[in-house]
PDB file of N, CA and C in Angstrom:
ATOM      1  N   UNK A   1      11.505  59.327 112.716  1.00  0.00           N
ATOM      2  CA  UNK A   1      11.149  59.872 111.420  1.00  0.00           C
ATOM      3  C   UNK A   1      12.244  60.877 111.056  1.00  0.00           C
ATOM      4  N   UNK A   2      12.877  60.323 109.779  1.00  0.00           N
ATOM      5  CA  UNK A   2      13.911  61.605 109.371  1.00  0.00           C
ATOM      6  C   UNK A   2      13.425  63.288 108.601  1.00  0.00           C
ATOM      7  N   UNK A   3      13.939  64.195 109.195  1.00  0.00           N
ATOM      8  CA  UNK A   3      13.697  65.279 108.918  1.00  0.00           C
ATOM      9  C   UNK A   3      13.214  65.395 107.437  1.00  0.00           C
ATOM     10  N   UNK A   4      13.464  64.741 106.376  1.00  0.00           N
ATOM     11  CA  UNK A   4      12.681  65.271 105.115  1.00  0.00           C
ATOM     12  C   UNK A   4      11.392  64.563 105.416  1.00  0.00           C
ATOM     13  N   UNK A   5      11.284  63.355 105.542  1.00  0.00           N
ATOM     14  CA  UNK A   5       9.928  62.533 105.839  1.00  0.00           C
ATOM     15  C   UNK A   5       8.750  63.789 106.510  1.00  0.00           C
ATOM     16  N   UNK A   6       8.945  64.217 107.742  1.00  0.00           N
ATOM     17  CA  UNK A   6       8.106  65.031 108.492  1.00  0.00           C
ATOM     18  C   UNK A   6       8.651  66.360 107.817  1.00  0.00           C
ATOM     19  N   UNK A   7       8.983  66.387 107.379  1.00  0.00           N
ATOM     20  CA  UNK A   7       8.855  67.859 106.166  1.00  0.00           C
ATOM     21  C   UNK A   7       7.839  67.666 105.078  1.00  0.00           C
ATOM     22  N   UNK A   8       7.834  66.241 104.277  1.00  0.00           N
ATOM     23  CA  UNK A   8       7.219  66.377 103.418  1.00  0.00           C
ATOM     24  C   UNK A   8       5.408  65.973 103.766  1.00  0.00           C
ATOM     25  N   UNK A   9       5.636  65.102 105.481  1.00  0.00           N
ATOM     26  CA  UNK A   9       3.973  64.484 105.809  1.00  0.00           C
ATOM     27  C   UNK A   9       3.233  66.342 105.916  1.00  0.00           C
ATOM     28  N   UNK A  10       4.606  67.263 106.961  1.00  0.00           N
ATOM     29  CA  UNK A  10       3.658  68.462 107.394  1.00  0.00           C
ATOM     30  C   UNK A  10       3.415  69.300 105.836  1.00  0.00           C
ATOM     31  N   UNK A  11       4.025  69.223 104.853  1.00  0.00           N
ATOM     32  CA  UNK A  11       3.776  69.685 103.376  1.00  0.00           C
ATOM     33  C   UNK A  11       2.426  69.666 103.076  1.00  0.00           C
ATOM     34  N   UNK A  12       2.615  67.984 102.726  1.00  0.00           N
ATOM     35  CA  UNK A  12       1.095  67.317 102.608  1.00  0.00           C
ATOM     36  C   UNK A  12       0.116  67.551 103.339  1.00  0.00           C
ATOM     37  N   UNK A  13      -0.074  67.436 104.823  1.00  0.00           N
ATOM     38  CA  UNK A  13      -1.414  68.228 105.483  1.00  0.00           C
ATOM     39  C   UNK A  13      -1.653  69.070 105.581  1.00  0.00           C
ATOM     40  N   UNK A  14      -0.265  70.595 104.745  1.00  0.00           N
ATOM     41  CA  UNK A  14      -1.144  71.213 104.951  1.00  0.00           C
ATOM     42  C   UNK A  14      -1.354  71.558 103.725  1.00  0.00           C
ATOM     43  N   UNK A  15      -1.680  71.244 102.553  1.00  0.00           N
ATOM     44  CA  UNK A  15      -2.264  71.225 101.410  1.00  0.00           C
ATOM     45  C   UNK A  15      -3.789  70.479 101.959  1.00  0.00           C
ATOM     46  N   UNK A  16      -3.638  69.675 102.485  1.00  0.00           N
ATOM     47  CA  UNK A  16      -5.102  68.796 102.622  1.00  0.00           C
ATOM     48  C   UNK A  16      -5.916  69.667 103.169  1.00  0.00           C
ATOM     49  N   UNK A  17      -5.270  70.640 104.272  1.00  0.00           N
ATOM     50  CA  UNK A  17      -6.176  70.950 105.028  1.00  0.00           C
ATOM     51  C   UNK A  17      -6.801  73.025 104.109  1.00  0.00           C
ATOM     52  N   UNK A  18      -5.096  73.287 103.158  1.00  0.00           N
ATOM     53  CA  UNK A  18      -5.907  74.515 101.874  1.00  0.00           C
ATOM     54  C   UNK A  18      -7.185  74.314 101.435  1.00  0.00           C
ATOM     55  N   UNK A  19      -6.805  72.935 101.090  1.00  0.00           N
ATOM     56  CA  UNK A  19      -7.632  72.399  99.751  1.00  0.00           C
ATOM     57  C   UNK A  19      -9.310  72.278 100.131  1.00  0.00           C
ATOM     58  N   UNK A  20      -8.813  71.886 101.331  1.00  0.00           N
ATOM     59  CA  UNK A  20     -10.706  71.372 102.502  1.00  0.00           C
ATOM     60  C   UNK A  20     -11.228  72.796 102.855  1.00  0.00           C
ATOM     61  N   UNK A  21     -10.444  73.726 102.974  1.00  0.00           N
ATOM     62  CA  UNK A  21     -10.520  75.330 103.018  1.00  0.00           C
ATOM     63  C   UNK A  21     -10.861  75.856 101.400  1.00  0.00           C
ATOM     64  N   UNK A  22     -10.577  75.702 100.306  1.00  0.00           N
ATOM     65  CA  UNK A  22     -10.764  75.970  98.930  1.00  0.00           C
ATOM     66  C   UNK A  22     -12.121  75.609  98.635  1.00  0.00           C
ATOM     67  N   UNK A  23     -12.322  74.585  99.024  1.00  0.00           N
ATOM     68  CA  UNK A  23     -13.542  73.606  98.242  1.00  0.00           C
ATOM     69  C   UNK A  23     -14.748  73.985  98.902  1.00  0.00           C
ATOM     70  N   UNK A  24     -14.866  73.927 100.386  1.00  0.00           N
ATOM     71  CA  UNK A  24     -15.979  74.986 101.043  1.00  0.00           C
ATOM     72  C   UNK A  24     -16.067  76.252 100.709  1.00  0.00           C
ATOM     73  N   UNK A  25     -15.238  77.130 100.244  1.00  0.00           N
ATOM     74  CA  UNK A  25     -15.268  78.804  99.291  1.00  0.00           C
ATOM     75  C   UNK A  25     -16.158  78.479  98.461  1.00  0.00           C
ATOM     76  N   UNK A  26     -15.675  77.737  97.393  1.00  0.00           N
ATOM     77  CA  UNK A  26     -16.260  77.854  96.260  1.00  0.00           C
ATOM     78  C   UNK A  26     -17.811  77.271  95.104  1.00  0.00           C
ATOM     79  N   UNK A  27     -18.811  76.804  96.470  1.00  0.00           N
ATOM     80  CA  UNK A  27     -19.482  76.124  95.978  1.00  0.00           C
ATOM     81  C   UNK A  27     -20.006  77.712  94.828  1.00  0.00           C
ATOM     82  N   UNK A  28     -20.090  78.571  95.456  1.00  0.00           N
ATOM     83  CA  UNK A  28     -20.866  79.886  93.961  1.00  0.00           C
ATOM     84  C   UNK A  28     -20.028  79.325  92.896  1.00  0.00           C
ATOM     85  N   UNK A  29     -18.863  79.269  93.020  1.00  0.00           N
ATOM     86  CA  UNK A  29     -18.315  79.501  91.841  1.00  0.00           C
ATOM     87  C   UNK A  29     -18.448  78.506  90.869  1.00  0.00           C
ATOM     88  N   UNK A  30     -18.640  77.202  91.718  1.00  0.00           N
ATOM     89  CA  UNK A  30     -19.461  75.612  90.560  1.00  0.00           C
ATOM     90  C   UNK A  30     -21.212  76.009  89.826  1.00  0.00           C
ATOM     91  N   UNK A  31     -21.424  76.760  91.079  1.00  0.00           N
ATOM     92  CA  UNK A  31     -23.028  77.043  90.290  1.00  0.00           C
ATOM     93  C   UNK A  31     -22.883  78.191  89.339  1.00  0.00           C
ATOM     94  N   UNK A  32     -22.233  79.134  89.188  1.00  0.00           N
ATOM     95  CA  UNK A  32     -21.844  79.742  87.878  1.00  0.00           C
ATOM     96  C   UNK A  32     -21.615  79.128  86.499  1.00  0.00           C
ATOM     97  N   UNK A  33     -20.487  78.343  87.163  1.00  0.00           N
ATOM     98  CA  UNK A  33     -19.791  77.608  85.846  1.00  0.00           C
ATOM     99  C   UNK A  33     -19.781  75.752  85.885  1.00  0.00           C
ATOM    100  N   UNK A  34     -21.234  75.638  85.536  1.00  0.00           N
ATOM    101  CA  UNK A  34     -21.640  74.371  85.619  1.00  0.00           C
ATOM    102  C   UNK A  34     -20.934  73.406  84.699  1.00  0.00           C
ATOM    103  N   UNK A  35     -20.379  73.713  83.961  1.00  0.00           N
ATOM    104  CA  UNK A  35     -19.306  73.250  82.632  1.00  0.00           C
ATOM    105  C   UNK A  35     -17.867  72.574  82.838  1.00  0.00           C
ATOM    106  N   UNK A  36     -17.580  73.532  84.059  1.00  0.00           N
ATOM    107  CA  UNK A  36     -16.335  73.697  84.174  1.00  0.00           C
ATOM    108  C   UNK A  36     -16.341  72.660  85.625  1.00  0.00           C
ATOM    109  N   UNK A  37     -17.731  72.747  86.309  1.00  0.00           N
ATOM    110  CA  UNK A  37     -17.691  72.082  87.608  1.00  0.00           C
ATOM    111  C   UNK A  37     -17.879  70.402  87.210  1.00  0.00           C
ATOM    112  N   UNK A  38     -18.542  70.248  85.702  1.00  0.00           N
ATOM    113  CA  UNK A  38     -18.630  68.672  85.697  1.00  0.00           C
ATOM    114  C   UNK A  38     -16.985  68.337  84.790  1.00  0.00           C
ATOM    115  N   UNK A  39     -16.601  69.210  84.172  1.00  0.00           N
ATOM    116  CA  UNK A  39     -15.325  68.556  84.036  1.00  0.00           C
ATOM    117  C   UNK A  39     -14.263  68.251  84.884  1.00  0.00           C
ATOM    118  N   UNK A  40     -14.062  69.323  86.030  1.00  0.00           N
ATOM    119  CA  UNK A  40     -13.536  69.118  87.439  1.00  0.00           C
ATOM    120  C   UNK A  40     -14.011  67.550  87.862  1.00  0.00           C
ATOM    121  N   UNK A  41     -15.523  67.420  88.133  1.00  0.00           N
ATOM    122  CA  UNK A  41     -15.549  65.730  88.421  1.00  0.00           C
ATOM    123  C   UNK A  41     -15.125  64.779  87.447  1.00  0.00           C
ATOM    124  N   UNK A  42     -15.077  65.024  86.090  1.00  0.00           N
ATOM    125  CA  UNK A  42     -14.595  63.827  85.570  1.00  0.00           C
ATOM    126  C   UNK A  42     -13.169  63.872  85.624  1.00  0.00           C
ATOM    127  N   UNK A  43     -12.753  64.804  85.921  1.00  0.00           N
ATOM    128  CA  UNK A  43     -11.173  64.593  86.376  1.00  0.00           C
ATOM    129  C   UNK A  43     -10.682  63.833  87.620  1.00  0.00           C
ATOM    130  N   UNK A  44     -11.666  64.159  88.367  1.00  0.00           N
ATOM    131  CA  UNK A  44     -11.314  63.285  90.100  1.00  0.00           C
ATOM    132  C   UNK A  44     -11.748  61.762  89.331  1.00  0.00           C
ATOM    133  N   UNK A  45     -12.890  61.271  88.442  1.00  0.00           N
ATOM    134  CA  UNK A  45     -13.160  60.546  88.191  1.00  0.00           C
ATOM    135  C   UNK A  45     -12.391  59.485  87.803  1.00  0.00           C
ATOM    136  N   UNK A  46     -11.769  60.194  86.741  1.00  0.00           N
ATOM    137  CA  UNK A  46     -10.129  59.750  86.101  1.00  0.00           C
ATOM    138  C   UNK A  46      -9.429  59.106  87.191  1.00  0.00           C
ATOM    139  N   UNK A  47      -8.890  60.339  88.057  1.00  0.00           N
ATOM    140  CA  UNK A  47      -7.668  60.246  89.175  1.00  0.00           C
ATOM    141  C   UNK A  47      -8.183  58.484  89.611  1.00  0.00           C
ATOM    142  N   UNK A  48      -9.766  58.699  90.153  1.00  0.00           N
ATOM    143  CA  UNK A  48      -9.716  57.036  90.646  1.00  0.00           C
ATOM    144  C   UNK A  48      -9.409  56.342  90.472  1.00  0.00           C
ATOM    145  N   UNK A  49     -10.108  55.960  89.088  1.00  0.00           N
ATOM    146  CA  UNK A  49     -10.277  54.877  88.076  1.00  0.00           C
ATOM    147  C   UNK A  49      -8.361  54.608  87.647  1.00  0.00           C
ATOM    148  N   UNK A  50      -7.840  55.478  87.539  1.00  0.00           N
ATOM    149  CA  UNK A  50      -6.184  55.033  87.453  1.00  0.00           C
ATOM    150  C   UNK A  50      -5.613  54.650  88.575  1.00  0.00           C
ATOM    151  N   UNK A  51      -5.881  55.175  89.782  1.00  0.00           N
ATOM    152  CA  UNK A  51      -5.618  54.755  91.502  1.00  0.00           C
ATOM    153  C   UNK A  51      -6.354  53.015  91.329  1.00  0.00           C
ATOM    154  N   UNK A  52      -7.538  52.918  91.064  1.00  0.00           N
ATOM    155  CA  UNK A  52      -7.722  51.322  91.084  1.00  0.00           C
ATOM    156  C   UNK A  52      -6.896  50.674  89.865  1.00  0.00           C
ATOM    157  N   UNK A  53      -6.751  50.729  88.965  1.00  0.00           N
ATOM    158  CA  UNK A  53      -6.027  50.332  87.885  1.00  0.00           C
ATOM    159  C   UNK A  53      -4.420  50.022  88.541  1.00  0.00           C
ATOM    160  N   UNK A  54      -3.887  51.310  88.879  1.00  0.00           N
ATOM    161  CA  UNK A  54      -2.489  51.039  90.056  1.00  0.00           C
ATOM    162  C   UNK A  54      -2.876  49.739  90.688  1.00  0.00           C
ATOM    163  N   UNK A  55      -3.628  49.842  91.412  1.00  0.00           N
ATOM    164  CA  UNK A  55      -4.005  48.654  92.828  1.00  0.00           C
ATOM    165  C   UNK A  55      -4.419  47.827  91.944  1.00  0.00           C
ATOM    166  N   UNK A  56      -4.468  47.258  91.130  1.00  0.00           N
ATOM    167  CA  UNK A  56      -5.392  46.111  90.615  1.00  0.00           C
ATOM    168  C   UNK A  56      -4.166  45.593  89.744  1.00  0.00           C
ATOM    169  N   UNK A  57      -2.950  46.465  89.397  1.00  0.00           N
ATOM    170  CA  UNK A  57      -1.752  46.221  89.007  1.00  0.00           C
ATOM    171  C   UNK A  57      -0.746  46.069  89.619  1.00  0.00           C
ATOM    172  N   UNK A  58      -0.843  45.957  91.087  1.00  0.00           N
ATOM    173  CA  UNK A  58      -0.214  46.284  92.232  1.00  0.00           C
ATOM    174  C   UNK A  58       1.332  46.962  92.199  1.00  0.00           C
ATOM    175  N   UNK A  59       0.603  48.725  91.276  1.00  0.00           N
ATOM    176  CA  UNK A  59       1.826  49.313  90.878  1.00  0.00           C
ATOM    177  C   UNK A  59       2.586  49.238  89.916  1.00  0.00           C
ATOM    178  N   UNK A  60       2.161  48.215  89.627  1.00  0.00           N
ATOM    179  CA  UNK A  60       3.591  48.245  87.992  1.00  0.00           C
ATOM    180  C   UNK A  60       3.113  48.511  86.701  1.00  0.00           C
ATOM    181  N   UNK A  61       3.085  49.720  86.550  1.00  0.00           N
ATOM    182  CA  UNK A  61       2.470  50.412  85.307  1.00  0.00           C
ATOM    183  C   UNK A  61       3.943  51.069  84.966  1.00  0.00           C
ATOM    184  N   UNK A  62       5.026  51.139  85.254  1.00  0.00           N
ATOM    185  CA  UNK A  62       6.236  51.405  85.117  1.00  0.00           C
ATOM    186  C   UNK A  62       6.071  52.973  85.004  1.00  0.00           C
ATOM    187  N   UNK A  63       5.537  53.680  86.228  1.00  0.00           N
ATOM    188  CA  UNK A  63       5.513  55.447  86.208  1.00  0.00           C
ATOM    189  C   UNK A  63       4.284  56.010  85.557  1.00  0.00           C
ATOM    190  N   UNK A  64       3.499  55.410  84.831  1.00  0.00           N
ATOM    191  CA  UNK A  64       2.941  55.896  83.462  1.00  0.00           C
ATOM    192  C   UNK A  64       1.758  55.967  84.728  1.00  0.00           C
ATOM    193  N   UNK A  65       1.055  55.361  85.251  1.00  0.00           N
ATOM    194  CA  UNK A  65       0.029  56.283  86.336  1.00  0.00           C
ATOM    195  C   UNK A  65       0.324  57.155  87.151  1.00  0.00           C
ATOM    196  N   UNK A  66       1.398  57.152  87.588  1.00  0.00           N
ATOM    197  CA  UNK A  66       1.901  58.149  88.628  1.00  0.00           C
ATOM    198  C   UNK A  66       1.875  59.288  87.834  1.00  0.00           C
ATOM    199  N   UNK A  67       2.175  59.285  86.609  1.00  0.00           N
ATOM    200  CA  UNK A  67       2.620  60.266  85.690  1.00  0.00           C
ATOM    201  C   UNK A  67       1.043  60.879  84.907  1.00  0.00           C
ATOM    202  N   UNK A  68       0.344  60.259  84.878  1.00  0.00           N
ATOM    203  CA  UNK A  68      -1.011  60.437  84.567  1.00  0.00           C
ATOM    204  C   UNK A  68      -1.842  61.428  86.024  1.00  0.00           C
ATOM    205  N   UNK A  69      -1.753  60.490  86.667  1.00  0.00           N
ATOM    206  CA  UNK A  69      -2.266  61.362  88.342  1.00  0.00           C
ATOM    207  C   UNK A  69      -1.909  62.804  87.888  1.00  0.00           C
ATOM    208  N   UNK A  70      -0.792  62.820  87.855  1.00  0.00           N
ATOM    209  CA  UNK A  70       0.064  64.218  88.336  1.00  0.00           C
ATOM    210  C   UNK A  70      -0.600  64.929  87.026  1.00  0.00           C
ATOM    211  N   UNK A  71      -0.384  64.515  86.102  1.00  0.00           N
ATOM    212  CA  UNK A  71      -1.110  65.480  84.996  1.00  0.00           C
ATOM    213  C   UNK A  71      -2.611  65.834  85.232  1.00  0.00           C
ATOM    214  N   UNK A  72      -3.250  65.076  85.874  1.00  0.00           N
ATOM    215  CA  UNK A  72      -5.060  65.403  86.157  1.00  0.00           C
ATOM    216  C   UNK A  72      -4.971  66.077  87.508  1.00  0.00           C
ATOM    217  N   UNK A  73      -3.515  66.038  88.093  1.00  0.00           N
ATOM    218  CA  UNK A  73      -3.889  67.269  89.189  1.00  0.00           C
ATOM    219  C   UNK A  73      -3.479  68.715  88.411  1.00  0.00           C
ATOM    220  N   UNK A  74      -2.723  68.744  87.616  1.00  0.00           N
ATOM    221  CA  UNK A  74      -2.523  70.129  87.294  1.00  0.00           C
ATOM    222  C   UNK A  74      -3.550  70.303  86.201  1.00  0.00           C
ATOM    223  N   UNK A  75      -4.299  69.283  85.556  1.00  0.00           N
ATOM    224  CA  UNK A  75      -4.972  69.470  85.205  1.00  0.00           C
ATOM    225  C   UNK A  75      -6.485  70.089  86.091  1.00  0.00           C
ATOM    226  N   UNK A  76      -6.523  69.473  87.073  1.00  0.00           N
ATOM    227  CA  UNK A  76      -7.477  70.352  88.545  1.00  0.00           C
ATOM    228  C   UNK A  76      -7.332  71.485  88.847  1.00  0.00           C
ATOM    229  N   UNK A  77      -5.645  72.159  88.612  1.00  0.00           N
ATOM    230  CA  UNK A  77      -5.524  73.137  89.132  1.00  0.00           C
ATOM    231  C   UNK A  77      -6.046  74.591  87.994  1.00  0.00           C
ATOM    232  N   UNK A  78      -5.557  73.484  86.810  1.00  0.00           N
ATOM    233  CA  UNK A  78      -5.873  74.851  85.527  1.00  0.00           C
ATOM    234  C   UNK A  78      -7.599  75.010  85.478  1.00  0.00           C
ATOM    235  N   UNK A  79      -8.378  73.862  86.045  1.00  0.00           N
ATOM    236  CA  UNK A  79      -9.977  74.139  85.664  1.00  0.00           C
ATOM    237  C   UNK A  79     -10.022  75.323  86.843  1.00  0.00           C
ATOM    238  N   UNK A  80      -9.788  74.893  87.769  1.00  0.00           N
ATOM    239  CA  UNK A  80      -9.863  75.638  89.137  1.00  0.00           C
ATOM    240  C   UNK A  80      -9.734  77.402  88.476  1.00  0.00           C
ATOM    241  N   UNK A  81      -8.537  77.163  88.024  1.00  0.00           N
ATOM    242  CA  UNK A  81      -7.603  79.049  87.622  1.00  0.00           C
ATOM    243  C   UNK A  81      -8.947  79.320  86.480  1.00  0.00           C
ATOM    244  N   UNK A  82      -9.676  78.781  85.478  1.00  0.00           N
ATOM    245  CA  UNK A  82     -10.177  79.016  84.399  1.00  0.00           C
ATOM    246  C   UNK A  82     -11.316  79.424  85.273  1.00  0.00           C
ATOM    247  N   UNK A  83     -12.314  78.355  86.142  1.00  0.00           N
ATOM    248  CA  UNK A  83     -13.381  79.333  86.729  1.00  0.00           C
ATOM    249  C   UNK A  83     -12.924  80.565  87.635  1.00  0.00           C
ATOM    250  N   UNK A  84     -11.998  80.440  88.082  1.00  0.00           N
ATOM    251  CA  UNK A  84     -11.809  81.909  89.108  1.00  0.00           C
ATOM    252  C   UNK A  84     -11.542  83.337  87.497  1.00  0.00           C
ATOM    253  N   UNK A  85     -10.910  82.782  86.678  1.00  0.00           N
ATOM    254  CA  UNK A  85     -10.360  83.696  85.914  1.00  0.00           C
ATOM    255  C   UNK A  85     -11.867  84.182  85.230  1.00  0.00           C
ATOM    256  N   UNK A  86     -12.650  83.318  85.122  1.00  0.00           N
ATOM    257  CA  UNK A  86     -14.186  83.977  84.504  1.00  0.00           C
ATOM    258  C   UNK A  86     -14.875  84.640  85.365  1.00  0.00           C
ATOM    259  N   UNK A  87     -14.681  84.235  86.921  1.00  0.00           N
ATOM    260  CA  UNK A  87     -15.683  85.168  87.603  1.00  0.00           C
ATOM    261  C   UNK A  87     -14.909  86.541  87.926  1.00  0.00           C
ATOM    262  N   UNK A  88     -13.474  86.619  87.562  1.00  0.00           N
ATOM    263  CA  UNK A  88     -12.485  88.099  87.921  1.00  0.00           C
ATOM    264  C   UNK A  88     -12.166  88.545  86.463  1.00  0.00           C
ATOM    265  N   UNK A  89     -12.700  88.756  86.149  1.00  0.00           N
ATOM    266  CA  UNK A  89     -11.890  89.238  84.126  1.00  0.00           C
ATOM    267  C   UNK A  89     -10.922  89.950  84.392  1.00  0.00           C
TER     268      UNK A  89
END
């Protein structure tokens, strides 16, 4: 395995393993902001439904899902910042 490869797998786990650390924190903060917690799921919802669409296209959407993904993760990240930012004014 070349040095960026195992740079970018140990990157990736350890985001997996923030994120599995994030998501057990915050169940208060979904029961606060019940609004904000069902738009969070229809965003993972999204992410799928374009992940099968990929696979059912076997990839050749020419970028335009990859490029979609990536927007509904930062789109995850801004719901995420919006409930923390309501429960800290």
């Amino acid at each position: 395995m070349n040095r960026y490869k195992a740079i970018w797998v140990s990157t990736l786990c350890l985001g997996i393993f923030a994120g599995g650390i994030a998501v057990g924190q915050d169940n208060g903060l979904w029961q606060r902001h019940p609004n904000l917690a069902e738009a969070l799921q229809l965003v993972h919802q999204a992410s799928d439904k374009i992940a099968a669409a990929q696979q059912a296209n076997h990839g050749d959407m020419r970028g335009h899902g990859d490029r979609a993904r990536d927007l509904l993760a930062q789109a995850d990240r801004e719901i995420r910042a919006a409930a923390f930012a309501a429960d800290h004014p």
